[in-house]
C-alpha atoms as a PDB file:
ATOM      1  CA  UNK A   1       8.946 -74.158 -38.252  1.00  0.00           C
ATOM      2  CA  UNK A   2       6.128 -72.033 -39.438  1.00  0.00           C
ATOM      3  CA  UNK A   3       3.354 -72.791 -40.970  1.00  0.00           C
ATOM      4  CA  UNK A   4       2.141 -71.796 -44.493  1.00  0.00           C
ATOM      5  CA  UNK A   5       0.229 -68.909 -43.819  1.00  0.00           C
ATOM      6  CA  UNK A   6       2.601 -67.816 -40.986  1.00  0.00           C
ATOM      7  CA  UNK A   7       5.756 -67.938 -43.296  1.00  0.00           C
ATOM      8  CA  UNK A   8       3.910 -65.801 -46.118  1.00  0.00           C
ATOM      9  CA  UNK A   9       2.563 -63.191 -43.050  1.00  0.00           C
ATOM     10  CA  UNK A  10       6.522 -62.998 -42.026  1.00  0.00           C
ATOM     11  CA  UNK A  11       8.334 -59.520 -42.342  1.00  0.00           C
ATOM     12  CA  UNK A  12      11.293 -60.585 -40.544  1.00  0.00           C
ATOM     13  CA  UNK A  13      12.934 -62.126 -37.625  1.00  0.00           C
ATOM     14  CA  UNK A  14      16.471 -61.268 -35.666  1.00  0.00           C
ATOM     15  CA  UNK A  15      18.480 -63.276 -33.016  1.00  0.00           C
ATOM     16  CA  UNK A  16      19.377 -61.269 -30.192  1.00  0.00           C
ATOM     17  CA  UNK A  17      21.735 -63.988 -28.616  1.00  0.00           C
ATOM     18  CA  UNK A  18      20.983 -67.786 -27.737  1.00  0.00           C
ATOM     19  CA  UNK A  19      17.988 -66.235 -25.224  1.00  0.00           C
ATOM     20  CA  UNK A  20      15.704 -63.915 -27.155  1.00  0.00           C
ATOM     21  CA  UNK A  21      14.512 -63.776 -30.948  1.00  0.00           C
ATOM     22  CA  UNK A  22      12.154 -61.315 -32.500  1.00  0.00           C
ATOM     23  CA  UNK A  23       9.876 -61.683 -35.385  1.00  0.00           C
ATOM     24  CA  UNK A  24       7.041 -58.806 -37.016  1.00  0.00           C
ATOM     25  CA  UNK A  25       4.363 -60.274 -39.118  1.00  0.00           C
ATOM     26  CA  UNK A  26       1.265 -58.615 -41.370  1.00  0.00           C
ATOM     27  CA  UNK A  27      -2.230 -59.152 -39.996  1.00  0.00           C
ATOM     28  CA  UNK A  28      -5.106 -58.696 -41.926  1.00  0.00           C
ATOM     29  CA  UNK A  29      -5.317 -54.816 -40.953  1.00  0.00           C
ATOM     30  CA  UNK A  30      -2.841 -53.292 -43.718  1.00  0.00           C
ATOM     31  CA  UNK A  31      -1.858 -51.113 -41.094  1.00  0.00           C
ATOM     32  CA  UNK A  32      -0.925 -53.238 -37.750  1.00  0.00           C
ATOM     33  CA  UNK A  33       1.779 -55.502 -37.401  1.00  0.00           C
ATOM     34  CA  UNK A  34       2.268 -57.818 -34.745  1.00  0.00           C
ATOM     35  CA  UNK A  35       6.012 -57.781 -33.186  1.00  0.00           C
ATOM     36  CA  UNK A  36       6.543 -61.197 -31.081  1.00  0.00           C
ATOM     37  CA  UNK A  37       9.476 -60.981 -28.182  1.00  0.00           C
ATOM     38  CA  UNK A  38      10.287 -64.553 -27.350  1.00  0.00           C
ATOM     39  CA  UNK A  39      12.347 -65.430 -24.788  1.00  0.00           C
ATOM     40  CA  UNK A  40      14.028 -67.803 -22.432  1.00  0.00           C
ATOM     41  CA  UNK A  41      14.773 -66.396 -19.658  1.00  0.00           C
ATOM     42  CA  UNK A  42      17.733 -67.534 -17.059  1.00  0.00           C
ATOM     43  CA  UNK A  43      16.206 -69.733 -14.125  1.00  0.00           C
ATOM     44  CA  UNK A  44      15.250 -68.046 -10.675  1.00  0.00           C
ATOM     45  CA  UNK A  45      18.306 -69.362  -9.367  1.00  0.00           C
ATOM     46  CA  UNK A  46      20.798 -68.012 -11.987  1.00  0.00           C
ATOM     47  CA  UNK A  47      23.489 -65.695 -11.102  1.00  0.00           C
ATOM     48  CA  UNK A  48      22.392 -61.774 -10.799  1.00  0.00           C
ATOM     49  CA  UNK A  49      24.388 -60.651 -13.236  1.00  0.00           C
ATOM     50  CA  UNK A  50      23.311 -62.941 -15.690  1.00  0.00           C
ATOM     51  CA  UNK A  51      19.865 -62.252 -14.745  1.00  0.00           C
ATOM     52  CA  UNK A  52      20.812 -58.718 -14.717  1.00  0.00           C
ATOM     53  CA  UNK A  53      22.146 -58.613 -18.483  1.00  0.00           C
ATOM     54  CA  UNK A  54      19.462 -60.808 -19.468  1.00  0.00           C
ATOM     55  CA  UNK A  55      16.767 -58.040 -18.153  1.00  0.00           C
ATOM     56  CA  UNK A  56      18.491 -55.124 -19.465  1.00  0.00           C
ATOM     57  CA  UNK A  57      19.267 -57.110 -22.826  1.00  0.00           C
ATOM     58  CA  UNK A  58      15.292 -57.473 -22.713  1.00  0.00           C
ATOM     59  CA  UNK A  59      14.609 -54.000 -22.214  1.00  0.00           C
ATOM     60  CA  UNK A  60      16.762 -52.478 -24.711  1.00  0.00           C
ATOM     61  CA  UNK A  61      14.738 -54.364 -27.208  1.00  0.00           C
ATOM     62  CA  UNK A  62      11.182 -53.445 -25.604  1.00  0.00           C
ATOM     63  CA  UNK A  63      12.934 -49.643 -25.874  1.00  0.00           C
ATOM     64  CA  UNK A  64      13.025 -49.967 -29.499  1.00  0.00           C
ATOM     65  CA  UNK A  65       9.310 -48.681 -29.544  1.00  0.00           C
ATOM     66  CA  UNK A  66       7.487 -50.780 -32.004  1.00  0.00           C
ATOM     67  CA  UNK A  67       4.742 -48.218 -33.637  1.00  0.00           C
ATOM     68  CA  UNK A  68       2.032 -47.311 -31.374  1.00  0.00           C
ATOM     69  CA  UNK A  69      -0.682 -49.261 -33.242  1.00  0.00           C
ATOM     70  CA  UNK A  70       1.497 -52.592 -33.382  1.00  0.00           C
ATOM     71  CA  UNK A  71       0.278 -55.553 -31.351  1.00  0.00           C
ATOM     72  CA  UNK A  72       3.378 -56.539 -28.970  1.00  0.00           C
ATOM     73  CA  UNK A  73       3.325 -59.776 -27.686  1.00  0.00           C
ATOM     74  CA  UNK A  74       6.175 -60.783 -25.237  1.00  0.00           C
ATOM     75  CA  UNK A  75       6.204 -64.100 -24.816  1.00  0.00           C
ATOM     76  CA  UNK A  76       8.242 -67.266 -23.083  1.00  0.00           C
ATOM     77  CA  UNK A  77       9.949 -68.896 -20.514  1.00  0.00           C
ATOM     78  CA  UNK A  78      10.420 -66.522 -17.958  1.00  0.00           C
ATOM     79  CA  UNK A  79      11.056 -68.809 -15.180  1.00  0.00           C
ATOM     80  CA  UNK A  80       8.787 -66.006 -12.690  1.00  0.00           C
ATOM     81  CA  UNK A  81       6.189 -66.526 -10.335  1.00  0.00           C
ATOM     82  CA  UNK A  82       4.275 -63.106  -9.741  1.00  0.00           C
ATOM     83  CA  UNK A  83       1.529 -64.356  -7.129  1.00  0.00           C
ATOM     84  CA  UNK A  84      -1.466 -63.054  -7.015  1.00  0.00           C
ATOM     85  CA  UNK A  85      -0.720 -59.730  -5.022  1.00  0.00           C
ATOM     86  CA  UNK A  86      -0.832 -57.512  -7.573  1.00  0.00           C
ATOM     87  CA  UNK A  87      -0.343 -53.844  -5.101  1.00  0.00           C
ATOM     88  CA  UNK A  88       1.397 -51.442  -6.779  1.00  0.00           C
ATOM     89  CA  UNK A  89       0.859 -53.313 -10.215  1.00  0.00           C
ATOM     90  CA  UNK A  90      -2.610 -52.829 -10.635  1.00  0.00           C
ATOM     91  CA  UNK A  91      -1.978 -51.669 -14.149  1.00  0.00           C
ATOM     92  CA  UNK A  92       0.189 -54.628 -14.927  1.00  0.00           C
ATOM     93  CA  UNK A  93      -1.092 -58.128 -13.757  1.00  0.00           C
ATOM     94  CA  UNK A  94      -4.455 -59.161 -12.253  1.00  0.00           C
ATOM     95  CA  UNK A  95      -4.485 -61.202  -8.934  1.00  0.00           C
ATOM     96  CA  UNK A  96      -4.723 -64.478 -11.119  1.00  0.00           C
ATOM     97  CA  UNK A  97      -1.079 -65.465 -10.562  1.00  0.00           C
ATOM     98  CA  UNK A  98       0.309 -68.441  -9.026  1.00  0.00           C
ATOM     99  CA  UNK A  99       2.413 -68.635  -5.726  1.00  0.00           C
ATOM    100  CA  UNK A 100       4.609 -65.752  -4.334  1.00  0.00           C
ATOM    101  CA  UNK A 101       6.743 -63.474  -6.029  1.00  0.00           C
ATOM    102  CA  UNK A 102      10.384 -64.580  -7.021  1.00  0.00           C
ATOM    103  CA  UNK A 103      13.144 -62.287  -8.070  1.00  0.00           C
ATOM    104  CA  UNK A 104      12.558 -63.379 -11.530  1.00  0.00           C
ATOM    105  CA  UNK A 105       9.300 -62.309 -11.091  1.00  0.00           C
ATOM    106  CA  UNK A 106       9.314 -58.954 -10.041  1.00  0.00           C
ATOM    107  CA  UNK A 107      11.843 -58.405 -12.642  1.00  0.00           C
ATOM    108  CA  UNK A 108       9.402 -59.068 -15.084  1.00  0.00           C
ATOM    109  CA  UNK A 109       6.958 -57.232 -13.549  1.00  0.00           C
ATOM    110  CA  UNK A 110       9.141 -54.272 -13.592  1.00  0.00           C
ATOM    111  CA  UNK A 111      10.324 -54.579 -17.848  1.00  0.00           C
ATOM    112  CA  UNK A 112       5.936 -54.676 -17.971  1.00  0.00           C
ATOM    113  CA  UNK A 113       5.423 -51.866 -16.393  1.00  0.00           C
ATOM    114  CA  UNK A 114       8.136 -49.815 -18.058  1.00  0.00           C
ATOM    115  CA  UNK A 115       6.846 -51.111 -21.141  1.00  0.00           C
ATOM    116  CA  UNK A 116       3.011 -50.735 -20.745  1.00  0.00           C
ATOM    117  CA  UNK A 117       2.355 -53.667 -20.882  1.00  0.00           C
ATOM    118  CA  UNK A 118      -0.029 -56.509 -19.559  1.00  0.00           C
ATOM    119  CA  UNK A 119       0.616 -59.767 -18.306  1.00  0.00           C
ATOM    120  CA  UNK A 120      -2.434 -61.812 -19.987  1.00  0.00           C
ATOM    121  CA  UNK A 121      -2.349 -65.110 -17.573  1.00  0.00           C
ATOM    122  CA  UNK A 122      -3.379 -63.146 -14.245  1.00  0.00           C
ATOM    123  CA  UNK A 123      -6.154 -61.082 -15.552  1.00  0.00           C
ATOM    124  CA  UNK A 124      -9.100 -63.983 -15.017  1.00  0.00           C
ATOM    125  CA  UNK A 125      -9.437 -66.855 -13.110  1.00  0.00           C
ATOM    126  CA  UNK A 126      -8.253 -70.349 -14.248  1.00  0.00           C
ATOM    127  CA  UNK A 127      -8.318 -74.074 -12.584  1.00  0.00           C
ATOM    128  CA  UNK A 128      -4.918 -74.317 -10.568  1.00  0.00           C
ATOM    129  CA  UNK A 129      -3.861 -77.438 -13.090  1.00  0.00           C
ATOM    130  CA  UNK A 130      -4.125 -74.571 -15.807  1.00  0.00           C
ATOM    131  CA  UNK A 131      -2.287 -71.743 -13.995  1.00  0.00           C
ATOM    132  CA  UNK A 132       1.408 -73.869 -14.131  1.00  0.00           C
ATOM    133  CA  UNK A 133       3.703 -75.145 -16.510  1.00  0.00           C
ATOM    134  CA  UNK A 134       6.178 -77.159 -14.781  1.00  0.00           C
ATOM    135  CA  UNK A 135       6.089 -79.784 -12.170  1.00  0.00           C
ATOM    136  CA  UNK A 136       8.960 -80.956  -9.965  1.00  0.00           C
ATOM    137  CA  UNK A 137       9.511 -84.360 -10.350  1.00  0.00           C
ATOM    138  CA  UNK A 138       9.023 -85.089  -6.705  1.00  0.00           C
ATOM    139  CA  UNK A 139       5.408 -83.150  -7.483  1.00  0.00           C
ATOM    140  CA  UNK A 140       6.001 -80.851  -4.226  1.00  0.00           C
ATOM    141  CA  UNK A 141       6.885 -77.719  -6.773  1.00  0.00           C
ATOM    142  CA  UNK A 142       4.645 -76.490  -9.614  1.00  0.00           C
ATOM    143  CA  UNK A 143       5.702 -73.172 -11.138  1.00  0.00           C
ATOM    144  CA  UNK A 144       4.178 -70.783 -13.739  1.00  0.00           C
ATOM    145  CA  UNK A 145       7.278 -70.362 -16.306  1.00  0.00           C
ATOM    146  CA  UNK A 146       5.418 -68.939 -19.299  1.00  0.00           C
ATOM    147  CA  UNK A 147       4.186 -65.435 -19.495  1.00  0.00           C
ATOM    148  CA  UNK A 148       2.996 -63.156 -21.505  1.00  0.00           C
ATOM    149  CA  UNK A 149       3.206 -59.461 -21.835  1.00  0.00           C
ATOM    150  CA  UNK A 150       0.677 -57.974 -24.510  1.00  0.00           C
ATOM    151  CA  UNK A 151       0.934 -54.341 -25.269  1.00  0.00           C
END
């Protein structure tokens, strides 16, 4: 599923369950590797302790502290909405988000901040057709599902 030049810049990749994968890759600086976290995480509506294992599964593999200089890209289907009220996570998001926080969403906010890292989507202004990724099929709903948190 990868291209050429992606499959020869692979170190290696690891399941961590039918939810979350992991994958380092060279970059052109000898020195810097890029770690990708993708995920899928359980809908908004889930049971908590799903969510809950899902979160702390998540964590645990942000706590394995990828070198300092690495590029960390969490990415996926996080099923959040983090709204544009970014108080108290000033460090984290911008006020570019879409809607009003969810459960899922502050949950994600929360493995970001622990984790130092940013969520790229809220930091700059975008159309509102650009800012979601799912539509309802009665087109009332449109939600934000895929985030990313760069460190």
């Amino acid at each position: 599923m990868l291209s050429g030049p992606a499959q020869e810049a692979l170190i290696g990749w690891k399941a961590h369950g039918p939810r979350i994968i992991t994958a380092t890759f060279k970059t052109k600086k000898r020195k810097i590797k890029m770690n990708v976290i993708q995920c899928y995480s359980p809908t908004n509506d889930s049971d908590g302790d799903d969510k809950e294992q899902f979160h702390n599964q998540l964590q645990n593999i942000c706590r394995e502290r990828y070198a300092e200089k690495d590029v960390t890209l969490l990415i996926g289907d996080i099923n959040a909405k983090i709204g544009a009220d970014n108080t108290g996570y000033e460090e984290v998001m911008g006020t570019h988000g879409l809607g009003e926080m969810n459960d899922n969403g502050e949950r994600f906010l929360e493995t970001c901040a622990t984790n130092s890292q940013v969520i790229g989507g809220s930091l700059s202004p975008h159309r509102r057709i650009h800012k979601y990724t799912w539509v309802s099929p009665d087109h009332v709903t449109d939600n934000t599902q895929v985030y990313m948190g760069i460190t």
